[in-house]
N, C-alpha and C. Protein backbone atom coordinates (compact mmCIF):
# COMPACT_ATOMS: atom_id res chain seq x y z
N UNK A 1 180.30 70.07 46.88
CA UNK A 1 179.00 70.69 46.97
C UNK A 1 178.62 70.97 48.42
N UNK A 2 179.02 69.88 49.09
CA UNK A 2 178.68 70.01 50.96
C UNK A 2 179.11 71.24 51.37
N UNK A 3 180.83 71.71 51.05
CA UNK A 3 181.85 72.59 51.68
C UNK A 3 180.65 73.85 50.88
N UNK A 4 180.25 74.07 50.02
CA UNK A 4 179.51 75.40 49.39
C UNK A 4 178.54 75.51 50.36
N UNK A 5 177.57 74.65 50.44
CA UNK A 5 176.29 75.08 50.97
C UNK A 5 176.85 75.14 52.78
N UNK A 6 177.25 74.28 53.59
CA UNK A 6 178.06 74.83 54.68
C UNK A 6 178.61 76.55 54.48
N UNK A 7 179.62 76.57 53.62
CA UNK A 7 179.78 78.40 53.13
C UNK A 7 178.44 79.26 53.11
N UNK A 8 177.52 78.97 52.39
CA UNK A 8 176.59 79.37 51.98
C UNK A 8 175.69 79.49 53.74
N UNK A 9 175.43 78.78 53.92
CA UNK A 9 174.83 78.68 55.51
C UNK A 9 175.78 79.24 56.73
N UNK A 10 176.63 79.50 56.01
CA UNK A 10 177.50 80.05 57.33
C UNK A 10 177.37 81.80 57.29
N UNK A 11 177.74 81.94 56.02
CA UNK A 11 177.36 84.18 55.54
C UNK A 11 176.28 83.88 55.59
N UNK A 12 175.05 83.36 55.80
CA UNK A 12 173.90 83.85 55.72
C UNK A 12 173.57 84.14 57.04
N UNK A 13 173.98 83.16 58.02
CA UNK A 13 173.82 83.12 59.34
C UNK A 13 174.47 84.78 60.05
N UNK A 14 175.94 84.79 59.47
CA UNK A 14 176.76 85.94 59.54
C UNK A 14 175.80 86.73 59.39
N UNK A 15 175.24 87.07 58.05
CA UNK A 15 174.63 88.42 57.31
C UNK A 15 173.41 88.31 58.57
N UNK A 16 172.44 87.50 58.59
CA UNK A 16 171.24 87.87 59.73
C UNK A 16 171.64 87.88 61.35
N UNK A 17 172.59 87.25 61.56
CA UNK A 17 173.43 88.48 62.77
C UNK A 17 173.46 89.56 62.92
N UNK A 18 174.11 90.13 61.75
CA UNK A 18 174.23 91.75 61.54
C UNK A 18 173.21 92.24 61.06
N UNK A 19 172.57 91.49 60.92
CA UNK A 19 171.18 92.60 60.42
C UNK A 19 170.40 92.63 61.29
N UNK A 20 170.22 91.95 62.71
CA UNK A 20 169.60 92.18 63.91
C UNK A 20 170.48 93.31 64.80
N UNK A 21 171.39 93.49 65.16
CA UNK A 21 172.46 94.70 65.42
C UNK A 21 171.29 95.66 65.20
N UNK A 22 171.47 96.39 66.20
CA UNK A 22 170.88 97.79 65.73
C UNK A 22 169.61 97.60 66.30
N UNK A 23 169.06 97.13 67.34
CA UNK A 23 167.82 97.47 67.63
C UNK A 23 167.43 98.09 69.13
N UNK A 24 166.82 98.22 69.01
CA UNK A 24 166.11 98.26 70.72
C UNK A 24 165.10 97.82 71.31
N UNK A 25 165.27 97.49 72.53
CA UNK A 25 163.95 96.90 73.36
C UNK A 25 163.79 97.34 74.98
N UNK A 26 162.84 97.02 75.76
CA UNK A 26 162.08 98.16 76.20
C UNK A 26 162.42 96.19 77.73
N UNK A 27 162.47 96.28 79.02
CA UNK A 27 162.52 95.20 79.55
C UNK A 27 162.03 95.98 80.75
N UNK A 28 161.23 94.96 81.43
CA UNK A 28 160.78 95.36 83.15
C UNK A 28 161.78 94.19 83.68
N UNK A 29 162.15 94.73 84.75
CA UNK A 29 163.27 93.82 85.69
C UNK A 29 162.35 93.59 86.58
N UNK A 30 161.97 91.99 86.74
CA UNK A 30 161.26 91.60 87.84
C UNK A 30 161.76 90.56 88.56
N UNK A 31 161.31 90.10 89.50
CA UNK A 31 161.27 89.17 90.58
C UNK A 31 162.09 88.08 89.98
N UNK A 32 161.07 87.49 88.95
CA UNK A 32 161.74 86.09 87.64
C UNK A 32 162.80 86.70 87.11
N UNK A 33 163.70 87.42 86.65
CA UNK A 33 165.10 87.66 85.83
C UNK A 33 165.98 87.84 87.27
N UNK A 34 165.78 88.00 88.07
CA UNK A 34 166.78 88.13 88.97
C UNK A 34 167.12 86.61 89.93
N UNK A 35 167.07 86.05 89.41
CA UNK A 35 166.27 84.19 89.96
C UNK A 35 167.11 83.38 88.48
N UNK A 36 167.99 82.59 88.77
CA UNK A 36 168.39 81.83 87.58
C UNK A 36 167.36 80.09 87.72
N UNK A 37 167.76 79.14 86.59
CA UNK A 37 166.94 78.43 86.49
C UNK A 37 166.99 77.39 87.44
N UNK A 38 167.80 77.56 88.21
CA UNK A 38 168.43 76.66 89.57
C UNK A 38 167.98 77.35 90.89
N UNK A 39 167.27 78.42 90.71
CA UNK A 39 166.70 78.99 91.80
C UNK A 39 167.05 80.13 93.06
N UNK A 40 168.93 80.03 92.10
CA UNK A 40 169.78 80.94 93.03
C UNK A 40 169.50 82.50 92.55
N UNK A 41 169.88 83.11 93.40
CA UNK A 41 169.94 85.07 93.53
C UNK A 41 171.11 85.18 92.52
N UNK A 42 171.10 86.02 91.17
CA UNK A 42 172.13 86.52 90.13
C UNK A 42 172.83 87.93 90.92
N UNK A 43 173.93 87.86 90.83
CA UNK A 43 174.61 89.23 91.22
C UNK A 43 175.38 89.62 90.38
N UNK A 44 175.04 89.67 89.18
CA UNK A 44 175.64 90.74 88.65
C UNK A 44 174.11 91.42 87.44
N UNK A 45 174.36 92.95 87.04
CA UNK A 45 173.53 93.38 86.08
C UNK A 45 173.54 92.42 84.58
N UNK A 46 174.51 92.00 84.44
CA UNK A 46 174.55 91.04 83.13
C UNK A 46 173.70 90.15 83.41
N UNK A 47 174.04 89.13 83.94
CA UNK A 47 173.30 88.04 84.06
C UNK A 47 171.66 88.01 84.71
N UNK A 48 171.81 89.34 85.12
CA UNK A 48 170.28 89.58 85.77
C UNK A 48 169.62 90.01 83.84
N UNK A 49 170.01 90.79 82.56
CA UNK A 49 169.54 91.64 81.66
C UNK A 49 170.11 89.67 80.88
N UNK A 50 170.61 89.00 80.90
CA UNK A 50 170.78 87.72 80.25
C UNK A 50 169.29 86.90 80.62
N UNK A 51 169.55 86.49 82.06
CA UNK A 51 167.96 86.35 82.38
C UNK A 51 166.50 86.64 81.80
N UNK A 52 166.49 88.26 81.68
CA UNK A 52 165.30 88.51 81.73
C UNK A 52 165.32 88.07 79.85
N UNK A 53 166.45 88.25 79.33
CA UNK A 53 166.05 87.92 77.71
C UNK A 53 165.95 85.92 77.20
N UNK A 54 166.65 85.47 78.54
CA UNK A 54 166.06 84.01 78.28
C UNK A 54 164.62 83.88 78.75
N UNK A 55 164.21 84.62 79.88
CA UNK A 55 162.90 84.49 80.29
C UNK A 55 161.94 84.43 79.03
N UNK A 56 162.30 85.64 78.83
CA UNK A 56 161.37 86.00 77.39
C UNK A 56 161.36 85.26 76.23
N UNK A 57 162.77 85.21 75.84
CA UNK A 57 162.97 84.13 74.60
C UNK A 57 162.77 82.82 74.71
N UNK A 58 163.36 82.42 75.65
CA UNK A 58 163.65 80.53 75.80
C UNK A 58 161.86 80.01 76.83
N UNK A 59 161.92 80.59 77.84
CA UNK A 59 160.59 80.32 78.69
C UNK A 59 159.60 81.06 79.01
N UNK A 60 159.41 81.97 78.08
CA UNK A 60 158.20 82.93 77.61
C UNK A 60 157.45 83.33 78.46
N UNK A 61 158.30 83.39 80.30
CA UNK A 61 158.17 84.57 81.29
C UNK A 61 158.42 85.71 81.15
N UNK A 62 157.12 86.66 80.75
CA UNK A 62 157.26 87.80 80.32
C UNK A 62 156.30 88.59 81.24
N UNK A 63 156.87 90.05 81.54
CA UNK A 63 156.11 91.43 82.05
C UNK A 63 155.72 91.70 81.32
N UNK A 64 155.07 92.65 81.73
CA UNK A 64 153.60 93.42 80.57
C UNK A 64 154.33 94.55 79.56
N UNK A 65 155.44 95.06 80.39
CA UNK A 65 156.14 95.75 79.93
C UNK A 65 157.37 95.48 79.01
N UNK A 66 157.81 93.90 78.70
CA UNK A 66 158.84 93.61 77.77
C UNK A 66 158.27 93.79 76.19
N UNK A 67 159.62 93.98 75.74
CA UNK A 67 159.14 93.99 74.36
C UNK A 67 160.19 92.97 73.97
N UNK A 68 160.09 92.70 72.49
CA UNK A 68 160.98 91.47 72.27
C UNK A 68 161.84 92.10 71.28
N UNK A 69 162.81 91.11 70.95
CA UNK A 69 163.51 91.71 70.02
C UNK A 69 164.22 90.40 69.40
N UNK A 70 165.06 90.35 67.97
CA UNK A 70 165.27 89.64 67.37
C UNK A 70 166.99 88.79 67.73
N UNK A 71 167.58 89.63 68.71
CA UNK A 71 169.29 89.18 68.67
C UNK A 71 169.30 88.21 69.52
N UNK A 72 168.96 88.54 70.58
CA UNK A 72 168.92 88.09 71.65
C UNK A 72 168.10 86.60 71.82
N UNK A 73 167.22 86.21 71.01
CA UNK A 73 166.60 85.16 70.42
C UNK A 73 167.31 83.69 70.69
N UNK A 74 168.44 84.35 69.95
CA UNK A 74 169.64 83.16 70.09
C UNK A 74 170.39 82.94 71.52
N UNK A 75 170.03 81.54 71.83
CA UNK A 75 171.45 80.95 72.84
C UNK A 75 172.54 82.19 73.11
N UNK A 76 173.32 81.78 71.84
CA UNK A 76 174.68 82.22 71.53
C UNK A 76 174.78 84.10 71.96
N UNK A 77 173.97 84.48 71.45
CA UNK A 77 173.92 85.60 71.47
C UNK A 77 173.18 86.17 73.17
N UNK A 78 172.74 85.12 73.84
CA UNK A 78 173.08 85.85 75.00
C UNK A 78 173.69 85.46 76.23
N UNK A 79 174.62 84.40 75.48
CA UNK A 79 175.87 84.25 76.52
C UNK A 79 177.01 85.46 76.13
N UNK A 80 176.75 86.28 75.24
CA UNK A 80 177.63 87.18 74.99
C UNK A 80 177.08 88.68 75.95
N UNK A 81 176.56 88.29 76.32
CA UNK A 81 175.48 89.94 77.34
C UNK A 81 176.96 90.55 78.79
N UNK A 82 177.40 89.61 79.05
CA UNK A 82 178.11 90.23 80.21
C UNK A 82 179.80 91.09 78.62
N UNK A 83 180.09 90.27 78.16
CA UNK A 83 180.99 91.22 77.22
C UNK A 83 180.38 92.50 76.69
N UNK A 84 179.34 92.27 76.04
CA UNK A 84 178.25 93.16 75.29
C UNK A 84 178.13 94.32 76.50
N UNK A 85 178.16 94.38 77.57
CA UNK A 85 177.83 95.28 78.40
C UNK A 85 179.07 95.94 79.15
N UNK A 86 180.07 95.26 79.21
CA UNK A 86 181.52 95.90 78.84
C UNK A 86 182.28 96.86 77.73
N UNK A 87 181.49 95.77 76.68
CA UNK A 87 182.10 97.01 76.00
C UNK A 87 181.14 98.29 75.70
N UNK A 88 180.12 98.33 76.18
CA UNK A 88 178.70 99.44 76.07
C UNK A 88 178.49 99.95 77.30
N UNK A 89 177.53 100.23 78.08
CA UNK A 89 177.03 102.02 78.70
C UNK A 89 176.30 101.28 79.60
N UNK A 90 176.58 101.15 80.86
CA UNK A 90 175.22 101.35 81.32
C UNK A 90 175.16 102.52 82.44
N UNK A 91 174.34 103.31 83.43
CA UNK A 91 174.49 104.17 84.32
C UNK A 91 174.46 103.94 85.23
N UNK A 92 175.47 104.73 86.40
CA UNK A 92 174.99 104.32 87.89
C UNK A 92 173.86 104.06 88.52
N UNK A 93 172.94 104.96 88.45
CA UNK A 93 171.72 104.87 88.56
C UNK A 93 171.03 103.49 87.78
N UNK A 94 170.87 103.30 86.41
CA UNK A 94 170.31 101.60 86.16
C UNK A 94 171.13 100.87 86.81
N UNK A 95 172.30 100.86 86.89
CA UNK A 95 172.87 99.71 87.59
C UNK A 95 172.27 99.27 89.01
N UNK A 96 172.04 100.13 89.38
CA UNK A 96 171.35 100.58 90.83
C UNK A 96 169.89 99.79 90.81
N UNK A 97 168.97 100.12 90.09
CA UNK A 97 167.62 100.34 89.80
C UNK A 97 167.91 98.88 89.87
N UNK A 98 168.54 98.21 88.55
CA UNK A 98 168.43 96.60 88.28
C UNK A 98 168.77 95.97 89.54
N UNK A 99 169.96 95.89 89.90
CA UNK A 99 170.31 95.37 91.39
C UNK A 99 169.08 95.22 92.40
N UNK A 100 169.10 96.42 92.68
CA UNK A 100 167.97 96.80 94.11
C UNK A 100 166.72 96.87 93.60
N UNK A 101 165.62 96.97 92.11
CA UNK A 101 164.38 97.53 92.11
C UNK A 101 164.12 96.72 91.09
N UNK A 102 162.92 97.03 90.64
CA UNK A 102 162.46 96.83 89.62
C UNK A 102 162.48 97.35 88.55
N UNK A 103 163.04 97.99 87.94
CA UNK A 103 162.91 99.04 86.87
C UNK A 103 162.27 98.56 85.40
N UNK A 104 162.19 99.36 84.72
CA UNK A 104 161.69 99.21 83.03
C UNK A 104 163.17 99.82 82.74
N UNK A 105 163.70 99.07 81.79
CA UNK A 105 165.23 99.91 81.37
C UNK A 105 164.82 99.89 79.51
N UNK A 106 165.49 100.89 78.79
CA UNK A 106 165.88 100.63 77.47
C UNK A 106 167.17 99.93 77.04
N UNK A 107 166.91 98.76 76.14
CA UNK A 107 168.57 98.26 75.75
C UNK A 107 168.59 98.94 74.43
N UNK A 108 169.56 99.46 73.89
CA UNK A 108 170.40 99.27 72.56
C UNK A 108 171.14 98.60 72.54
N UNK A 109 171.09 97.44 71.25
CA UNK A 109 171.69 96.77 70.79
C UNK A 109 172.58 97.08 69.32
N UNK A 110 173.97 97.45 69.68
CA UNK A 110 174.76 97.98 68.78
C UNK A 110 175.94 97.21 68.66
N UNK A 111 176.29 96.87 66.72
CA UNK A 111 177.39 96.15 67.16
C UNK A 111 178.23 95.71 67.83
N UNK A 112 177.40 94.28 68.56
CA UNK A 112 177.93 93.79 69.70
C UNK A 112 178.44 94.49 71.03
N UNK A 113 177.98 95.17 71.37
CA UNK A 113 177.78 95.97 72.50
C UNK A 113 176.02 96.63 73.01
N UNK A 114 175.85 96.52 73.93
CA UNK A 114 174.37 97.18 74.89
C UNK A 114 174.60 98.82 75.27
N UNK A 115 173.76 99.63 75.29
CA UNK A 115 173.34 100.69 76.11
C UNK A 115 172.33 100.26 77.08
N UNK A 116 172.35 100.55 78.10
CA UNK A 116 171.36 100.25 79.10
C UNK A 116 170.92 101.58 79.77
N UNK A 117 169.69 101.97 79.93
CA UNK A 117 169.00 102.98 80.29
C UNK A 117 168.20 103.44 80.96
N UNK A 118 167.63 103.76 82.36
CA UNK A 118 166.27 104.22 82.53
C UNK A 118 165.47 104.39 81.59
N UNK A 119 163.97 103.65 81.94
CA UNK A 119 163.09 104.38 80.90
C UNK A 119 161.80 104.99 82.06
């Protein structure tokens, strides 16, 4: 009966994975996402767009301009952001913006992969 409901809790977990896939959200890159929790400077765009979604999710440092979203929620799911952004889009220009500025970017979140965007 244990091994079922383990099964049972495991596709369900699966199934609401994939049913968060597919969304989008709206992020201001500020001062706090570029700052990890140890106080050091992030250099890379991943871990700066990992940041700003623990900010939001885990320690509910948020811009006026974030919006939230459901994937990213999870731990797990955003130690996967520097792959996720390999295998997805982002532009010279955001890459730029995030690094050096502040920007508002759009993410898509698509089977396991990001678009990253000016907005």
């Amino acid at each position: 009966m244990k091994k079922i409901l383990v099964l049972a809790v495991l596709v369900l977990f699966g199934l609401a994975q994939e049913a968060v896939a597919n969304e989008v959200y709206y992020a201001k890159i500020g001062h706090n996402d570029k700052i990890n929790s140890y106080g050091e400077r992030l250099n890379s765009v991943a871990d700066i767009l990992r940041q700003d979604r623990a900010n939001y999710h885990k320690f509910f440092v948020r811009d006026r301009e974030d919006s939230g979203d459901r994937f990213f929620a999870y731990a797990d799911n955003r130690a996967r952001m520097a792959s996720m952004l390999r295998n997805g889009y982002i532009s010279p220009a955001a890459r730029d913006a995030i690094m050096y500025g502040n920007p508002v970017v759009r993410v898509t979140i698509d089977d396991y992969r990001i678009e990253v965007e000016l907005y």
